[in-house]
C-alpha atoms as a PDB file:
ATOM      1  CA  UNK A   1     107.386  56.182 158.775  1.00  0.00           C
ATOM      2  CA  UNK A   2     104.817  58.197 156.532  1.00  0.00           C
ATOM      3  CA  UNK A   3     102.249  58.388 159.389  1.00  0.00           C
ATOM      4  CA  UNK A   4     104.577  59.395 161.856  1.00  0.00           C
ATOM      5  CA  UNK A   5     105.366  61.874 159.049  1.00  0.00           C
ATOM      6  CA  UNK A   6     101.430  62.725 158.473  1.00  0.00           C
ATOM      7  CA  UNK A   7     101.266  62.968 162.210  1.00  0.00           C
ATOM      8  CA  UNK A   8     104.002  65.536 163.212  1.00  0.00           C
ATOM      9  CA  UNK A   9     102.788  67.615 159.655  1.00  0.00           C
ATOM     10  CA  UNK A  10      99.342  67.192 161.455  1.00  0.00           C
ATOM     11  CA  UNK A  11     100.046  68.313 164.792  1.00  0.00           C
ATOM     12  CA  UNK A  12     102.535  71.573 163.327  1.00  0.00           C
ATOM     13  CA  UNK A  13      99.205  72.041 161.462  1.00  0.00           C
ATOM     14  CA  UNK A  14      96.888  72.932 164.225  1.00  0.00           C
ATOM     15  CA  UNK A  15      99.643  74.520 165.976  1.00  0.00           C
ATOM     16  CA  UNK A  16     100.039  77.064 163.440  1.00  0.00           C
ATOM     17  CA  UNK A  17      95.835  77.541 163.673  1.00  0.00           C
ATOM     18  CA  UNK A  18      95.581  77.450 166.896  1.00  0.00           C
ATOM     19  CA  UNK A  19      98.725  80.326 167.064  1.00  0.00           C
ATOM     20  CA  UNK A  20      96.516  82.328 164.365  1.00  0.00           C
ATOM     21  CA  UNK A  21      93.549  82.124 166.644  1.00  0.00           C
ATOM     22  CA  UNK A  22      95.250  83.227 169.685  1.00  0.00           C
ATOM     23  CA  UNK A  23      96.141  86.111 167.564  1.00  0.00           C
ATOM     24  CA  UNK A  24      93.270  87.223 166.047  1.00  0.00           C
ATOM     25  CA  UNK A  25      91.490  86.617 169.845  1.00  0.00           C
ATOM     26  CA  UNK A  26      94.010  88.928 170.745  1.00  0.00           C
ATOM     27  CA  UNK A  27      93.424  91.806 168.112  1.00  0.00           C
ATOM     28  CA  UNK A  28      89.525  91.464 168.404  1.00  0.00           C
ATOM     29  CA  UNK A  29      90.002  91.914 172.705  1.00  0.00           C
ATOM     30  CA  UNK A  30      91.925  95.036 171.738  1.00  0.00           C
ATOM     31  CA  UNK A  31      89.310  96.604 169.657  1.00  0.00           C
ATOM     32  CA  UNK A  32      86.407  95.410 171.732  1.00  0.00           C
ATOM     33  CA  UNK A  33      88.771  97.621 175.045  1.00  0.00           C
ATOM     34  CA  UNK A  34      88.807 100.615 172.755  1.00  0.00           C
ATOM     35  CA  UNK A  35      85.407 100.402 171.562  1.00  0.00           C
ATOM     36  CA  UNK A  36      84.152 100.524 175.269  1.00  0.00           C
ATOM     37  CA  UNK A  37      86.448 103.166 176.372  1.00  0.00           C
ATOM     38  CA  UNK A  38      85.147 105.392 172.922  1.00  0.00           C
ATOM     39  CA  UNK A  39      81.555 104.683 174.182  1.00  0.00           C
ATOM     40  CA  UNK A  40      81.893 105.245 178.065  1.00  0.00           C
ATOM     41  CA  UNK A  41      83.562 108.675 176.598  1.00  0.00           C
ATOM     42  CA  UNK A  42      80.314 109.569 175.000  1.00  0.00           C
ATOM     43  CA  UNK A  43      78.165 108.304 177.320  1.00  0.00           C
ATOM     44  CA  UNK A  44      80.433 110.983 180.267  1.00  0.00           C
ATOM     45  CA  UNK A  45      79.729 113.919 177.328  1.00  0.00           C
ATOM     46  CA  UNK A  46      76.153 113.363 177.211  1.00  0.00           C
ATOM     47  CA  UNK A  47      75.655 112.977 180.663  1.00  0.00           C
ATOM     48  CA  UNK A  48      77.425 116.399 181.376  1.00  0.00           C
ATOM     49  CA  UNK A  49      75.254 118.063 178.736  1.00  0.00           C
ATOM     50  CA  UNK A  50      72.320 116.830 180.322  1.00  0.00           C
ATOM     51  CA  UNK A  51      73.226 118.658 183.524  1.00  0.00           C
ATOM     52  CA  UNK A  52      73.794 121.563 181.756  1.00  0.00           C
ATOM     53  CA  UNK A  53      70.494 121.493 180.267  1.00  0.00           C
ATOM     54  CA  UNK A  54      69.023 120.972 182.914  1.00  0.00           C
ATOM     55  CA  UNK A  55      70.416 123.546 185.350  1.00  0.00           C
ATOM     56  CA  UNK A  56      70.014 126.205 182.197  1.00  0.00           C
ATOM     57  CA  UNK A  57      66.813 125.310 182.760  1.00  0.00           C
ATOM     58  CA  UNK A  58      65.727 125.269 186.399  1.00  0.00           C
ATOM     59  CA  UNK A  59      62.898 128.005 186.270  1.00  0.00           C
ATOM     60  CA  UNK A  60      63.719 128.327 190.867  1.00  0.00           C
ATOM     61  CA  UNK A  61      67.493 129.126 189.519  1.00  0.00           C
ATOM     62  CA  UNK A  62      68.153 132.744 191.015  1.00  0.00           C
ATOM     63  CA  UNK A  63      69.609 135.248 188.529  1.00  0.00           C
ATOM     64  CA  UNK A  64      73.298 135.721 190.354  1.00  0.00           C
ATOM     65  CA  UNK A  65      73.414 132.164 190.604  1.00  0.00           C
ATOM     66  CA  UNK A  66      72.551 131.485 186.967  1.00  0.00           C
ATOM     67  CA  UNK A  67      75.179 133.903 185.771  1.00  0.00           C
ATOM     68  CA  UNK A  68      77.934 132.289 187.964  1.00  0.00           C
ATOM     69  CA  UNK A  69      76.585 128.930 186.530  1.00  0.00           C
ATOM     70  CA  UNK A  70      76.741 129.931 183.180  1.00  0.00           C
ATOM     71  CA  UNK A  71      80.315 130.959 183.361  1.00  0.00           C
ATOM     72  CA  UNK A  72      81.299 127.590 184.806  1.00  0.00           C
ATOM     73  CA  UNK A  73      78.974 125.750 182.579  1.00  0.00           C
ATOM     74  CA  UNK A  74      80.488 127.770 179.727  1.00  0.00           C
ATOM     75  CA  UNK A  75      84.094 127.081 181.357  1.00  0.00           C
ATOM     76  CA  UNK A  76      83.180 123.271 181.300  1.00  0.00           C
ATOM     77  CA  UNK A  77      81.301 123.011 177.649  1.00  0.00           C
ATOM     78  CA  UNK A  78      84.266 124.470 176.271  1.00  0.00           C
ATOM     79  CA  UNK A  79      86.559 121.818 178.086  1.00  0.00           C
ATOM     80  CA  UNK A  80      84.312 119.295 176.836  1.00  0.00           C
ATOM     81  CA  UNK A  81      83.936 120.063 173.178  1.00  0.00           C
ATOM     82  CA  UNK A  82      87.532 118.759 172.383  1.00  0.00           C
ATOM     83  CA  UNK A  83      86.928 115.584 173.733  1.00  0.00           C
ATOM     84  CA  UNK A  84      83.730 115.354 172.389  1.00  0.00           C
ATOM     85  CA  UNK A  85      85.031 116.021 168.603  1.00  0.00           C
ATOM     86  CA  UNK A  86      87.982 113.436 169.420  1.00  0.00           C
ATOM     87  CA  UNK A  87      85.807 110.818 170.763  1.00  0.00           C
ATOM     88  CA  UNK A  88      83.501 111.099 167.299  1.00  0.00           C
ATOM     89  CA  UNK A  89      86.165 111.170 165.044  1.00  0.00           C
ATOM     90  CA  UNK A  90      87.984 108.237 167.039  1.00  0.00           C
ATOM     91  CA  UNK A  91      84.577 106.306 166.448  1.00  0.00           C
ATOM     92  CA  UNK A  92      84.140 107.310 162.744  1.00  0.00           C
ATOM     93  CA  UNK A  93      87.790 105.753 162.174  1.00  0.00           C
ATOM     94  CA  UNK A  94      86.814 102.874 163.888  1.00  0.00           C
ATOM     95  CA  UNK A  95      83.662 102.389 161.772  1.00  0.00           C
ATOM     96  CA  UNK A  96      85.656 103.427 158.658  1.00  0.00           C
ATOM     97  CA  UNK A  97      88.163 100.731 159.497  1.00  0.00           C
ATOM     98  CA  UNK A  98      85.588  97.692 160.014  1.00  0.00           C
ATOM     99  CA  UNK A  99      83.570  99.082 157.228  1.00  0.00           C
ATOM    100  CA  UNK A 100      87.100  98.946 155.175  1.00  0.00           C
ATOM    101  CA  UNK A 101      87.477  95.231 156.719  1.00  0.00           C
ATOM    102  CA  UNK A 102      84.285  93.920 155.322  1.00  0.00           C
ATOM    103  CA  UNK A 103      84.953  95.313 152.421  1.00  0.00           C
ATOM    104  CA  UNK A 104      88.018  93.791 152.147  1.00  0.00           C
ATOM    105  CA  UNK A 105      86.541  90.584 152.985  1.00  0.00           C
ATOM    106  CA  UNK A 106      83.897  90.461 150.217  1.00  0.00           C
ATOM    107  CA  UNK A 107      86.353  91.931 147.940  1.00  0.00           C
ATOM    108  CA  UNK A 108      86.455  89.083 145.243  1.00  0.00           C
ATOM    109  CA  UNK A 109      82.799  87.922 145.652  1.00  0.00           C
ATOM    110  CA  UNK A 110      80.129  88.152 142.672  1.00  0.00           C
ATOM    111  CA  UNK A 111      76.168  88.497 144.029  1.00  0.00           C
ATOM    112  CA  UNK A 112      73.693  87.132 141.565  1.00  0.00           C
ATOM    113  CA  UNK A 113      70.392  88.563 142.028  1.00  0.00           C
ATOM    114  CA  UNK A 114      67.106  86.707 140.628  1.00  0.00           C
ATOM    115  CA  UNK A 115      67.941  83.459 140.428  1.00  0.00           C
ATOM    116  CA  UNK A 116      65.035  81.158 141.727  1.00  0.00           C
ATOM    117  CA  UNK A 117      65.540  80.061 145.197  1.00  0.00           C
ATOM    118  CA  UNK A 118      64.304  76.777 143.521  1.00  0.00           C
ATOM    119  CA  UNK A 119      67.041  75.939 141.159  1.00  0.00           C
ATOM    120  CA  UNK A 120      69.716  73.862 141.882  1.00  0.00           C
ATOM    121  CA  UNK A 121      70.284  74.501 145.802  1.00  0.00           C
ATOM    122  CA  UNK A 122      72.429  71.930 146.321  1.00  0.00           C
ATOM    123  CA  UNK A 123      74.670  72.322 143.249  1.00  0.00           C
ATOM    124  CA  UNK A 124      75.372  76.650 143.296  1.00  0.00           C
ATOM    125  CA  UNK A 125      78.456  75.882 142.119  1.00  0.00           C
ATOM    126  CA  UNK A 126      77.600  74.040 139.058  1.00  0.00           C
ATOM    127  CA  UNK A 127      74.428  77.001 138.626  1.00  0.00           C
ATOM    128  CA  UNK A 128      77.124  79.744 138.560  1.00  0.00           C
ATOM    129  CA  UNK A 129      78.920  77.746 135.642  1.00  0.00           C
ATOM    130  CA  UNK A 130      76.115  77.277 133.645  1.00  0.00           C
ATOM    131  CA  UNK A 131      75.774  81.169 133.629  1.00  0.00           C
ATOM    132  CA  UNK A 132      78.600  81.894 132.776  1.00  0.00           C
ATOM    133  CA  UNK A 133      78.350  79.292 129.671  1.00  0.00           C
ATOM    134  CA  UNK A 134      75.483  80.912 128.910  1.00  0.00           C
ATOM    135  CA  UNK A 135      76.468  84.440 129.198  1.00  0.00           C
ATOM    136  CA  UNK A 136      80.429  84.422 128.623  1.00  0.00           C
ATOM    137  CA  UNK A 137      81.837  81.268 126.800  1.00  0.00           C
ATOM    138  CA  UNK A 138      84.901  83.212 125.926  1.00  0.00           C
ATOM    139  CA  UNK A 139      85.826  83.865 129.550  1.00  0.00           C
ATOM    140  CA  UNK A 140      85.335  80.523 130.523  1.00  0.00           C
ATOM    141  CA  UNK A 141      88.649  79.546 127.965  1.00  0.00           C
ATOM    142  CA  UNK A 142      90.633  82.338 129.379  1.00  0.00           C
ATOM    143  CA  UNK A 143      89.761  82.287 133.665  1.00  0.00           C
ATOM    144  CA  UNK A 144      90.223  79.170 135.518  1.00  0.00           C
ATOM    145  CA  UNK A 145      87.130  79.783 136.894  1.00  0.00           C
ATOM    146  CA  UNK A 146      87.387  78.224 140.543  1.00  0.00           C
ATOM    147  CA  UNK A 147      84.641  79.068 142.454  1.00  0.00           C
ATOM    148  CA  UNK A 148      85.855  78.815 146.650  1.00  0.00           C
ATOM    149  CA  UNK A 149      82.695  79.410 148.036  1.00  0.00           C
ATOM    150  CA  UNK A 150      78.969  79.679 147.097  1.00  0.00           C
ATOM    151  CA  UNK A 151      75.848  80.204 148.750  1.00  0.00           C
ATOM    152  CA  UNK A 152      72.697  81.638 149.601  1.00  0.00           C
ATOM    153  CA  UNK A 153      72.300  85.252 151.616  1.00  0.00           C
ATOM    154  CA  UNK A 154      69.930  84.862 154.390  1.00  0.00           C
ATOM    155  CA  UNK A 155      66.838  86.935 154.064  1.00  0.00           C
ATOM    156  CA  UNK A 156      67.001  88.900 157.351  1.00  0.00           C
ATOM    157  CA  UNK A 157      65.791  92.245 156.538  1.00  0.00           C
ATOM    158  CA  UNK A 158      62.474  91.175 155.325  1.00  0.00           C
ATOM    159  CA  UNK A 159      61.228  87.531 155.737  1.00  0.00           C
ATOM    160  CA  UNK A 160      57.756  87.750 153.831  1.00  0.00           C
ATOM    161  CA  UNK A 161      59.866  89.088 150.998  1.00  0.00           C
ATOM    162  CA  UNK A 162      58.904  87.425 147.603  1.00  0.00           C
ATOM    163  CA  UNK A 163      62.047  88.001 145.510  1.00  0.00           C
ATOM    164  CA  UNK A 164      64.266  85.173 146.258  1.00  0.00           C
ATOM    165  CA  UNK A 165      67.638  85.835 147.888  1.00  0.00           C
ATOM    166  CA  UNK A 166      70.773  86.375 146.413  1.00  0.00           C
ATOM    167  CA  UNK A 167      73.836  84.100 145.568  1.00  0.00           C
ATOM    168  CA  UNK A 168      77.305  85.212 146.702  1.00  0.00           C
ATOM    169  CA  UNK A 169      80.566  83.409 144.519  1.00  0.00           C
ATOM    170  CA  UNK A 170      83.416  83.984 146.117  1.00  0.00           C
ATOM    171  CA  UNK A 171      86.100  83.650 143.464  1.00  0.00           C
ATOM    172  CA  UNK A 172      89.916  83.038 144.159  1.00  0.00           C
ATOM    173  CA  UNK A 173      91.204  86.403 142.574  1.00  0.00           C
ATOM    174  CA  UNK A 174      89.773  90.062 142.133  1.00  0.00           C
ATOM    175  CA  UNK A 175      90.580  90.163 139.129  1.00  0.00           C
ATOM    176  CA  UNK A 176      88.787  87.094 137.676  1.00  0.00           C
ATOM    177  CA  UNK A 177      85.714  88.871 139.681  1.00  0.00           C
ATOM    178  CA  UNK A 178      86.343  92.141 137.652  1.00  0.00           C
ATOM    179  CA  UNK A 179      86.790  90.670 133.964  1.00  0.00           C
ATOM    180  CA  UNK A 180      83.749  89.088 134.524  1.00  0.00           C
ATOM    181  CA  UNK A 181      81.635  92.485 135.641  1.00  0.00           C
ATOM    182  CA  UNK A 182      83.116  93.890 133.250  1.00  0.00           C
ATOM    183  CA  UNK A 183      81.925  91.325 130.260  1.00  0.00           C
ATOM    184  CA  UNK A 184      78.055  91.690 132.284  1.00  0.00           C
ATOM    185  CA  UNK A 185      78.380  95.989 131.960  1.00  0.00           C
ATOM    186  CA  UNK A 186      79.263  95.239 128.540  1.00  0.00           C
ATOM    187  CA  UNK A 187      76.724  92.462 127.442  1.00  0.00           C
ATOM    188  CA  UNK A 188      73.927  94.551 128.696  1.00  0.00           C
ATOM    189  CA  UNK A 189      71.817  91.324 129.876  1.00  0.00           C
ATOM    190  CA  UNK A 190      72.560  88.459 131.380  1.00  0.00           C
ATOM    191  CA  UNK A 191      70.563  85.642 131.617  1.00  0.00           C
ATOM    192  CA  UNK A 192      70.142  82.240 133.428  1.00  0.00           C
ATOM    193  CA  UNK A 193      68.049  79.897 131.436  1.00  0.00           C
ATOM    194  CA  UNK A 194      66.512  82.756 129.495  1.00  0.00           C
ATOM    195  CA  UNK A 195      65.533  84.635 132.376  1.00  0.00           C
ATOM    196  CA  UNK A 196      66.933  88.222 133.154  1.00  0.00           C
ATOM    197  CA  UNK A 197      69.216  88.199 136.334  1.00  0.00           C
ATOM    198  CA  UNK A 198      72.129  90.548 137.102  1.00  0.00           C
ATOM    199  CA  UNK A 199      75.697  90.336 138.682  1.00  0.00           C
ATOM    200  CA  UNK A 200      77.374  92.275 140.824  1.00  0.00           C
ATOM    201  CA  UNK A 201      79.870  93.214 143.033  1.00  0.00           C
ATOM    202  CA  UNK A 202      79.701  92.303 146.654  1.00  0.00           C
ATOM    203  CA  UNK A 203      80.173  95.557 149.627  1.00  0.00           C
ATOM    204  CA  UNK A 204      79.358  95.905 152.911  1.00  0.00           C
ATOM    205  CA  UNK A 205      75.994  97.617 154.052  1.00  0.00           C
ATOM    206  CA  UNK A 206      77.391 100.684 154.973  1.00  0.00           C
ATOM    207  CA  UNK A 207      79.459 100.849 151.562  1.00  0.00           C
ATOM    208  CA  UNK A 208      76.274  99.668 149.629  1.00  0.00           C
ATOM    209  CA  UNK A 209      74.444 102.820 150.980  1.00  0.00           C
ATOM    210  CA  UNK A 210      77.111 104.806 150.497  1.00  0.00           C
ATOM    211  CA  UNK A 211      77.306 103.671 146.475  1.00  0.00           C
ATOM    212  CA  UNK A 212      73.330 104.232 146.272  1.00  0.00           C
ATOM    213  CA  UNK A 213      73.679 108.003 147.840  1.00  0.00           C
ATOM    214  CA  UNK A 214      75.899 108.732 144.156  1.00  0.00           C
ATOM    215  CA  UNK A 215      72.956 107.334 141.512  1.00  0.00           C
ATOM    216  CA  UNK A 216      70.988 110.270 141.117  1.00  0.00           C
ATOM    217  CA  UNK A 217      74.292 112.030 140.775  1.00  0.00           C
ATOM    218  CA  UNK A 218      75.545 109.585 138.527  1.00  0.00           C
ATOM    219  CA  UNK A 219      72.452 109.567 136.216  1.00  0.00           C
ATOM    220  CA  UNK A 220      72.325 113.499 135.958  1.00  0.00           C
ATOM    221  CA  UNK A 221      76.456 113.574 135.104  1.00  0.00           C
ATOM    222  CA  UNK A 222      75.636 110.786 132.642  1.00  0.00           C
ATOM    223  CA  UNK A 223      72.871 112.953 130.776  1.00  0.00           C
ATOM    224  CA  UNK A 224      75.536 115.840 130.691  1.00  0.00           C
ATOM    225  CA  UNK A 225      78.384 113.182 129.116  1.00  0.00           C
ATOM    226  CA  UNK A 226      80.554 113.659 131.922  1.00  0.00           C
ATOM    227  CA  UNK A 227      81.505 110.111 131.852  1.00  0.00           C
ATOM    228  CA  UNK A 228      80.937 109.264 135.927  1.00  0.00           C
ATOM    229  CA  UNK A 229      82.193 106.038 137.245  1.00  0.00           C
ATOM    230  CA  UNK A 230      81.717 104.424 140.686  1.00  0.00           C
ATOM    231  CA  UNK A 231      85.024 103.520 141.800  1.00  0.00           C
ATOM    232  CA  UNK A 232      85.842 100.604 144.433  1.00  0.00           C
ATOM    233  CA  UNK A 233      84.485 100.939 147.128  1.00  0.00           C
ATOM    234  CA  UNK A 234      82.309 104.306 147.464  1.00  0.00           C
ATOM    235  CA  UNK A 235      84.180 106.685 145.291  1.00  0.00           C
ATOM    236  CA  UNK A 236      82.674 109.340 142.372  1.00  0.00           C
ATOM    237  CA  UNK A 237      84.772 110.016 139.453  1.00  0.00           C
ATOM    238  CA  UNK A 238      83.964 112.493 136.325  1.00  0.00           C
ATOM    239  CA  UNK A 239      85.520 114.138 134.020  1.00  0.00           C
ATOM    240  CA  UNK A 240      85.349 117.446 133.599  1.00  0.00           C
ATOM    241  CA  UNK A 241      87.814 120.422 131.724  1.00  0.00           C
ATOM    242  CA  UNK A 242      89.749 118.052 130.369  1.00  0.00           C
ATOM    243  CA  UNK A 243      90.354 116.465 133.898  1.00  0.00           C
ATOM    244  CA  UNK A 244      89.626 113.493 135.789  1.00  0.00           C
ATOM    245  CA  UNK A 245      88.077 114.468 139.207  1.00  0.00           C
ATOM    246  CA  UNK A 246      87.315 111.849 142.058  1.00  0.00           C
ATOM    247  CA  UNK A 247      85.461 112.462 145.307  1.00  0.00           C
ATOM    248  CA  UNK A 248      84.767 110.115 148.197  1.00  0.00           C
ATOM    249  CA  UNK A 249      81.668 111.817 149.555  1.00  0.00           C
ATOM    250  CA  UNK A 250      79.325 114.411 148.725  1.00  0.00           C
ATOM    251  CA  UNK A 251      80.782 117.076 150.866  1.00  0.00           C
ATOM    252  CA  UNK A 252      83.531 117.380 149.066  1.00  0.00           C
ATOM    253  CA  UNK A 253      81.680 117.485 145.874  1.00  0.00           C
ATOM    254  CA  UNK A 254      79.689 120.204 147.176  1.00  0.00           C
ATOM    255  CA  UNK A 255      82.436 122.630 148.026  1.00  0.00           C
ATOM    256  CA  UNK A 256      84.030 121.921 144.432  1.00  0.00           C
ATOM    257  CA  UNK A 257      81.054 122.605 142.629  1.00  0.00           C
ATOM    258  CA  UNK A 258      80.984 126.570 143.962  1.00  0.00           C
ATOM    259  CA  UNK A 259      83.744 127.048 141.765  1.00  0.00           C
ATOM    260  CA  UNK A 260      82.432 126.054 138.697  1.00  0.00           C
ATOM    261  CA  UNK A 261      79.659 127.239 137.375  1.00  0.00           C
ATOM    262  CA  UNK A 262      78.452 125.499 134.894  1.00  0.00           C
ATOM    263  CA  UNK A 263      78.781 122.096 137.491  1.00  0.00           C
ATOM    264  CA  UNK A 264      77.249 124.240 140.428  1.00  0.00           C
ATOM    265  CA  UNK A 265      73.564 124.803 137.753  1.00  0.00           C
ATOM    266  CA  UNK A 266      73.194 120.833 136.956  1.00  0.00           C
ATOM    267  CA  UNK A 267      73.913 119.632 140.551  1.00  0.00           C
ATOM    268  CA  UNK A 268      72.414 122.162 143.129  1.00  0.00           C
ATOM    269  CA  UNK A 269      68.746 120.855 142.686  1.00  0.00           C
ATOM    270  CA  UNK A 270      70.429 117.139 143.745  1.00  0.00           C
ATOM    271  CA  UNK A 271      73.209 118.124 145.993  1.00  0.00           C
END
């Protein structure tokens, strides 16, 4: 009776999966049909600007026949610009939304940078506790620290690279992953076995660069005790009058700054 039981629990099991995976093969399908429409768009724009170009400039082109053909090409540029500007910003969302994904997806992860790629490969787990025994005792007593996941990050950007690769934790809740950046901010230096390493949070590539683009930024507003923070995942806040102000990219920084003054003289050198 309990393996017939174990059997149909089994078989409603990979049902359910294999439902899930007809799904998601359905969602990806739908994305991969838009992304090829949004590119065979683009590709159509820059193939008609490239016979504009090139009848603009066709040195045998006589001069009535240029001025009719500049109309029309002027008739059909300005029928194409729309698209063109829809067909970006269409992409951009689509790039924002993966981006947002990933993001998503490495949303409780911890990277550890500088840990010997010679310690303990087999047992990351157990590394990642002795850390935090090391480092945070306290937070060990209050997190049931359950690590899900823990590995290596393949070195694809630079194989001859000396410094060893990182370690991604992927912890069960955000939170957990937060207390414990917070306690490594706070401690200054954290160590494994004496040696300096340094935790932290886990973004996409895009969203990593993003971040980076804000230091210089963040270190002059931090001179000026404007108290910046780097909010999850790419976002600048400061305050400022009084007031908190937040700003997802440097654009919109920029046209702030113009009406203050005194934020317009410490930035314009930077932004």
């Amino acid at each position: 009776m309990e393996d017939i039981q174990f059997r149909t629990t089994l078989l409603r099991s990979l049902k359910n999966c294999l439902e899930a995976a007809d799904k998601l093969n359905e969602i990806l399908n739908k994305s991969n049909e838009t992304l090829y429409v949004m590119i065979k768009n683009q590709l159509e724009i820059k193939h008609t600007r490239t016979e504009i170009t090139n009848i603009i400039q066709t040195p045998n082109s006589r001069p009535e026949d240029c001025k009719n053909q500049g109309k029309d090409l002027k008739c059909k540029e300005a029928k194409n610009t729309q698209p063109e500007k829809q067909n970006e910003k269409r992409i951009r969302k689509y790039e924002d939304s993966v981006r947002s994904l990933w993001d998503s997806l490495k949303r409780t992860n911890i990277r550890i940078i500088g840990v010997p790629e010679d310690e303990r490969e087999q047992d990351i787990e157990n590394l990642f506790e002795e850390i935090m025994t090391e480092n945070f005792p306290y937070l060990l007593k209050e997190i049931d620290l359950q690590v899900q996941e823990a590995q290596r990050t393949p070195n694809k950007r630079n194989p001859k690279r000396t410094t060893p690769s990182h370690i991604i934790i992927k912890t069960p809740r955000a939170k957990d992953k937060e207390r414990i950046l917070k306690a490594a901010r706070e401690r200054n230096s954290v160590t494994y076995k004496g040696v300096p390493i340094r935790l932290s949070a886990d973004f996409s590539t895009e969203t990593l660069q993003a971040r980076r683009e804000w230091q210089e930024i963040f270190k002059v507003m931090n001179t000026k005790n404007l108290q910046p923070r780097l909010l999850y995942p790419a976002k600048l806040s400061f305050r400022t009058e009084g007031q908190i102000k937040s700003f997802t990219d440097k654009k919109k920084l920029k046209e702030f700054i113009t009406t203050k003054p005194v934020l317009y003289e410490m930035l314009k050198g930077i932004l």
